[in-house]
PDB file of N, CA and C in Angstrom:
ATOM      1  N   UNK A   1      -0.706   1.944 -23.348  1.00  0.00           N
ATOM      2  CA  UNK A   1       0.245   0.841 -23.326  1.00  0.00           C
ATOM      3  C   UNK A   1      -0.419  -0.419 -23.907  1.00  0.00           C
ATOM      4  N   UNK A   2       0.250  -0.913 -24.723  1.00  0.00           N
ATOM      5  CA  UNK A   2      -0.235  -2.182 -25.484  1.00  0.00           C
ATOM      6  C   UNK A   2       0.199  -3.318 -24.202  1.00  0.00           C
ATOM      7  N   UNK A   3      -0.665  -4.333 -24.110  1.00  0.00           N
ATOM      8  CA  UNK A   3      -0.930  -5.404 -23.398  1.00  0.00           C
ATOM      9  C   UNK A   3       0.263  -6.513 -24.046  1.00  0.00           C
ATOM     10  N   UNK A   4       1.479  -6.512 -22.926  1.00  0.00           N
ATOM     11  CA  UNK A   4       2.754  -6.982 -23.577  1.00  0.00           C
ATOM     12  C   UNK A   4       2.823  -8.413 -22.696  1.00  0.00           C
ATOM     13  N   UNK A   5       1.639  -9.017 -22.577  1.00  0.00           N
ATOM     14  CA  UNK A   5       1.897 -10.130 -21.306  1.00  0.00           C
ATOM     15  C   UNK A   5       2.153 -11.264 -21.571  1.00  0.00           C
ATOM     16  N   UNK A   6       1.611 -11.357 -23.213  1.00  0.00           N
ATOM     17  CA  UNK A   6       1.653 -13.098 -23.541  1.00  0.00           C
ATOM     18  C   UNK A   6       3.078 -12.789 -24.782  1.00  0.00           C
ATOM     19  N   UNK A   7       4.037 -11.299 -24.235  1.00  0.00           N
ATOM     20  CA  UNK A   7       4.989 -11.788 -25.086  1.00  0.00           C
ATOM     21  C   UNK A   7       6.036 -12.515 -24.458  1.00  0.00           C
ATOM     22  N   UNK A   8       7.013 -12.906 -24.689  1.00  0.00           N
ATOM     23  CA  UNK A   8       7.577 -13.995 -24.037  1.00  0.00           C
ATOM     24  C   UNK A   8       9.286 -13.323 -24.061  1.00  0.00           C
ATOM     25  N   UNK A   9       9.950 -12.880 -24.763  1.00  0.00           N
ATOM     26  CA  UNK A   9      10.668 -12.290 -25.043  1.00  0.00           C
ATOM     27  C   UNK A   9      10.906 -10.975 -24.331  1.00  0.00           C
ATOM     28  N   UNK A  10      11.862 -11.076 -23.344  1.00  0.00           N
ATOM     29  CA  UNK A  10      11.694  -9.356 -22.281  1.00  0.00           C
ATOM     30  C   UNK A  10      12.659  -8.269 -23.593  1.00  0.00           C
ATOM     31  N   UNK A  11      13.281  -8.533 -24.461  1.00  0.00           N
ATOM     32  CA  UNK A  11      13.767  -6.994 -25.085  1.00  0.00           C
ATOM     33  C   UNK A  11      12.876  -6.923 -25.962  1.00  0.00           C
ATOM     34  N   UNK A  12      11.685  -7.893 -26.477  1.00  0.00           N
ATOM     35  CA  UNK A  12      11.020  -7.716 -27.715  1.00  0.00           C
ATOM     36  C   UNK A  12       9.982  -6.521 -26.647  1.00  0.00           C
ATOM     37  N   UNK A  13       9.365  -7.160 -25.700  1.00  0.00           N
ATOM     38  CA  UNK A  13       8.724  -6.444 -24.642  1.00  0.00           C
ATOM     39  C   UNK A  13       9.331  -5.133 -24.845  1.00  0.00           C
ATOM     40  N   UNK A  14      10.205  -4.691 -23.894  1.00  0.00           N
ATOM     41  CA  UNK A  14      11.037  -3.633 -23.671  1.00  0.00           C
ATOM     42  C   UNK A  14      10.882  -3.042 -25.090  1.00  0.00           C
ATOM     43  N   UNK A  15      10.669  -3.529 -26.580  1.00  0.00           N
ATOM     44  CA  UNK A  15      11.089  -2.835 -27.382  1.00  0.00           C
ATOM     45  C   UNK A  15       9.793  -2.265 -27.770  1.00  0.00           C
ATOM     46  N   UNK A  16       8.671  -2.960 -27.905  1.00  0.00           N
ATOM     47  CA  UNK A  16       6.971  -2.562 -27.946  1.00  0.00           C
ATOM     48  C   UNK A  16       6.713  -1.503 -27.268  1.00  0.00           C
ATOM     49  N   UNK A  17       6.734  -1.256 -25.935  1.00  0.00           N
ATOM     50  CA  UNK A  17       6.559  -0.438 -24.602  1.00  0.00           C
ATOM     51  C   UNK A  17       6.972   0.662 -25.064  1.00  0.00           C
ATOM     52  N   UNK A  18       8.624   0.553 -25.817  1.00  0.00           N
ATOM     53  CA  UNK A  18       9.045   1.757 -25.904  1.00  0.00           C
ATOM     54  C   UNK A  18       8.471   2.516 -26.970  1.00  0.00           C
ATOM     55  N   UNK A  19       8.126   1.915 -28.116  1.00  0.00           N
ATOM     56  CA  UNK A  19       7.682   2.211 -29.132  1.00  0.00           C
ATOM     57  C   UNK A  19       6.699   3.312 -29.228  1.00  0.00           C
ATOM     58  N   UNK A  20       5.787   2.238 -27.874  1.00  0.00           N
ATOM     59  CA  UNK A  20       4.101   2.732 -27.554  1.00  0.00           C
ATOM     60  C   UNK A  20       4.161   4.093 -26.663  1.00  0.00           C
ATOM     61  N   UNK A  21       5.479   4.177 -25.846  1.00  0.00           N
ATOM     62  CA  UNK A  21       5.625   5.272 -25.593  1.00  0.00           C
ATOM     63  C   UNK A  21       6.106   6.905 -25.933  1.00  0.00           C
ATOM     64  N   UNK A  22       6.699   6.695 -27.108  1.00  0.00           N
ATOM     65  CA  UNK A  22       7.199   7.492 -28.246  1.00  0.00           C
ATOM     66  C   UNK A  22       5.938   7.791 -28.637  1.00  0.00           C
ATOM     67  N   UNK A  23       4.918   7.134 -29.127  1.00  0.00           N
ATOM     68  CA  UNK A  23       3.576   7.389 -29.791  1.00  0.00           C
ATOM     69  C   UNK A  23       2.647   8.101 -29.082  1.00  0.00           C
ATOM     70  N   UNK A  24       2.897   7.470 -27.578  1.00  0.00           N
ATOM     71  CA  UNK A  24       1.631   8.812 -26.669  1.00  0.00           C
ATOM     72  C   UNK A  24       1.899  10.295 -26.800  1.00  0.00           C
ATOM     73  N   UNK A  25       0.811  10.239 -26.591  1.00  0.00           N
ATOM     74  CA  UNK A  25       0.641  11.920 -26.875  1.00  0.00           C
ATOM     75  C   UNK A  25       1.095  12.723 -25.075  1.00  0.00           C
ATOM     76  N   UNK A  26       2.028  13.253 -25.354  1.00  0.00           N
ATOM     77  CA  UNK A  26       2.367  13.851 -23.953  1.00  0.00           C
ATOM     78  C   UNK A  26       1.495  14.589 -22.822  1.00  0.00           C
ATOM     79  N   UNK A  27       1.733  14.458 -21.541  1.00  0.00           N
ATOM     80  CA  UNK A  27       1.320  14.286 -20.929  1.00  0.00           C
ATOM     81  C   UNK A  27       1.126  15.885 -20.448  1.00  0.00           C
ATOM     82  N   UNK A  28       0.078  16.601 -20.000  1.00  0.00           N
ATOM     83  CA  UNK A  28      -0.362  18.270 -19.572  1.00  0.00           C
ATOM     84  C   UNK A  28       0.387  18.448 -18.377  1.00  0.00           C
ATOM     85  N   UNK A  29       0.911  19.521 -18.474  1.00  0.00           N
ATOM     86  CA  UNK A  29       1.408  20.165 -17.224  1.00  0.00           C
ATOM     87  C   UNK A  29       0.986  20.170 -16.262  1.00  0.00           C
ATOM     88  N   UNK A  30       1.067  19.837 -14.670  1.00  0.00           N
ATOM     89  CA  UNK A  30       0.483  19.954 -13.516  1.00  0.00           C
ATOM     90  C   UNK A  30      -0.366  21.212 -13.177  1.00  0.00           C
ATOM     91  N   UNK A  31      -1.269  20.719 -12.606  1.00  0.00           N
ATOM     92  CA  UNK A  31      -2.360  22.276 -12.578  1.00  0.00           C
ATOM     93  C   UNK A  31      -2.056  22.563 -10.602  1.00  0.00           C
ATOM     94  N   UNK A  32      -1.949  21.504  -9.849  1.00  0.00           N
ATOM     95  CA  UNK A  32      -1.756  21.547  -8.205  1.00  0.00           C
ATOM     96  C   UNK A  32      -0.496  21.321  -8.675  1.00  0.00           C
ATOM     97  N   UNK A  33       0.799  21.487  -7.229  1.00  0.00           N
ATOM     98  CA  UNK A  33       1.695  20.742  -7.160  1.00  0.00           C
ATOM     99  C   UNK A  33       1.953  19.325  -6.591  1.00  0.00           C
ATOM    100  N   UNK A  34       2.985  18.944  -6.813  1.00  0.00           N
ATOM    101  CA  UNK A  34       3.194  17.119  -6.517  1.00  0.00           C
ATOM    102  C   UNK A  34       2.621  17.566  -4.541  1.00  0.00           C
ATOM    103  N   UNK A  35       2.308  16.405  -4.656  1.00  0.00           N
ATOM    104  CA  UNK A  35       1.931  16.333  -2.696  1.00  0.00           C
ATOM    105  C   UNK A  35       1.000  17.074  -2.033  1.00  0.00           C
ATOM    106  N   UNK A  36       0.398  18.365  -2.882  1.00  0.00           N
ATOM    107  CA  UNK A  36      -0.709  18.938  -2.186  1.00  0.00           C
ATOM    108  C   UNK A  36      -1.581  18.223  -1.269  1.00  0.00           C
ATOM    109  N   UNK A  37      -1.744  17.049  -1.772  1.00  0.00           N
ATOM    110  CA  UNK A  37      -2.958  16.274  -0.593  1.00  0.00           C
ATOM    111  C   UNK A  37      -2.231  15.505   0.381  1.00  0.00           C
ATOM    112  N   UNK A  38      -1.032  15.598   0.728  1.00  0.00           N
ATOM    113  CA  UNK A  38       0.116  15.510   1.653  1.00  0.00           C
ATOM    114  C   UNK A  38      -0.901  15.530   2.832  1.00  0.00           C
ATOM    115  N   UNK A  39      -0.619  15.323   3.662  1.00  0.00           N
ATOM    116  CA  UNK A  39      -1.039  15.640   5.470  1.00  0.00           C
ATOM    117  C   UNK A  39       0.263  16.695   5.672  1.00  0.00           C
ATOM    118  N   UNK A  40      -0.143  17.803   6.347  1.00  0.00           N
ATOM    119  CA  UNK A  40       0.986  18.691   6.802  1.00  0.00           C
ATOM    120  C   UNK A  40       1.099  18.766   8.226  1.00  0.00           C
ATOM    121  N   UNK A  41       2.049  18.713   8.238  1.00  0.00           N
ATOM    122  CA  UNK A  41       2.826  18.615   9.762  1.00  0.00           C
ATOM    123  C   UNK A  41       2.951  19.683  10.352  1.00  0.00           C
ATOM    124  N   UNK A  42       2.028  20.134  11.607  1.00  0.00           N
ATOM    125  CA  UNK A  42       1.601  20.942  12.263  1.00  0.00           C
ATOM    126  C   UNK A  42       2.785  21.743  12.851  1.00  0.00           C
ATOM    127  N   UNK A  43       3.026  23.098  12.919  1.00  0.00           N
ATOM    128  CA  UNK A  43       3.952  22.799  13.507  1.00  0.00           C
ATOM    129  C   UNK A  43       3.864  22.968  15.503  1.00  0.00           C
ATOM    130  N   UNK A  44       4.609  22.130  16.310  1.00  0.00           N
ATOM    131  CA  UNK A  44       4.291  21.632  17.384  1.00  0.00           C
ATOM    132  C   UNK A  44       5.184  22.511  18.423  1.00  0.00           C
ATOM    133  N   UNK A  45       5.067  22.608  19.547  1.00  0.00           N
ATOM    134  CA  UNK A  45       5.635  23.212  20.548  1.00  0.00           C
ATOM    135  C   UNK A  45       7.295  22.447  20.664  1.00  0.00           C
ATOM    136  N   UNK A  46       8.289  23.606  20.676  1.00  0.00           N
ATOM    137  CA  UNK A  46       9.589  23.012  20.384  1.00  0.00           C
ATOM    138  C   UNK A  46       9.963  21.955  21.509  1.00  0.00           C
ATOM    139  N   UNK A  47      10.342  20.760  20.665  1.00  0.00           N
ATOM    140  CA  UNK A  47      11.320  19.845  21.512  1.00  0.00           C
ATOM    141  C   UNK A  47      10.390  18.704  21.166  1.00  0.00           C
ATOM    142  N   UNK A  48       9.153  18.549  21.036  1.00  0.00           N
ATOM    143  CA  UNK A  48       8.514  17.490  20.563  1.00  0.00           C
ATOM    144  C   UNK A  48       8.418  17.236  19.398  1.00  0.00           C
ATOM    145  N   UNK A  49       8.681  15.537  18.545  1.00  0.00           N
ATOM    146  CA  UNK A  49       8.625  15.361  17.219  1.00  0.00           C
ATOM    147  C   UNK A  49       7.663  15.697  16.586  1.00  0.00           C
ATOM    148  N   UNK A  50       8.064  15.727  15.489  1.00  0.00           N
ATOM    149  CA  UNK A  50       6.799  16.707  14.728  1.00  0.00           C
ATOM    150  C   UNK A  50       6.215  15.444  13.883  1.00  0.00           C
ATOM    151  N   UNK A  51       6.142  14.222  13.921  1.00  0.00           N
ATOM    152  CA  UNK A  51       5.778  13.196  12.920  1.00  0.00           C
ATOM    153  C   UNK A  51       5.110  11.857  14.286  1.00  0.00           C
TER     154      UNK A  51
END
């Protein structure tokens, strides 16, 4: 991302950003899934919340 801070203009902004984002090179497929390092919620003796 190009450093859009001293532009002054928010669609000229908006229009740079987008530009710069068309140009990155895409991003690799996930190797874990989203949240793996989550805390997991035990599961607990029924009737008590589980959080």
């Amino acid at each position: 991302m190009p450093n859009t801070k001293n532009v002054e203009d928010k669609l000229e902004r908006k229009k740079i950003k987008r530009t710069a984002r068309k140009k990155a090179a895409p991003k690799a497929a996930r190797t874990t899934p989203r949240g793996s390092n989550k805390k997991k919620a035990k599961k607990l003796t029924r009737g008590q919340s589980k959080r």
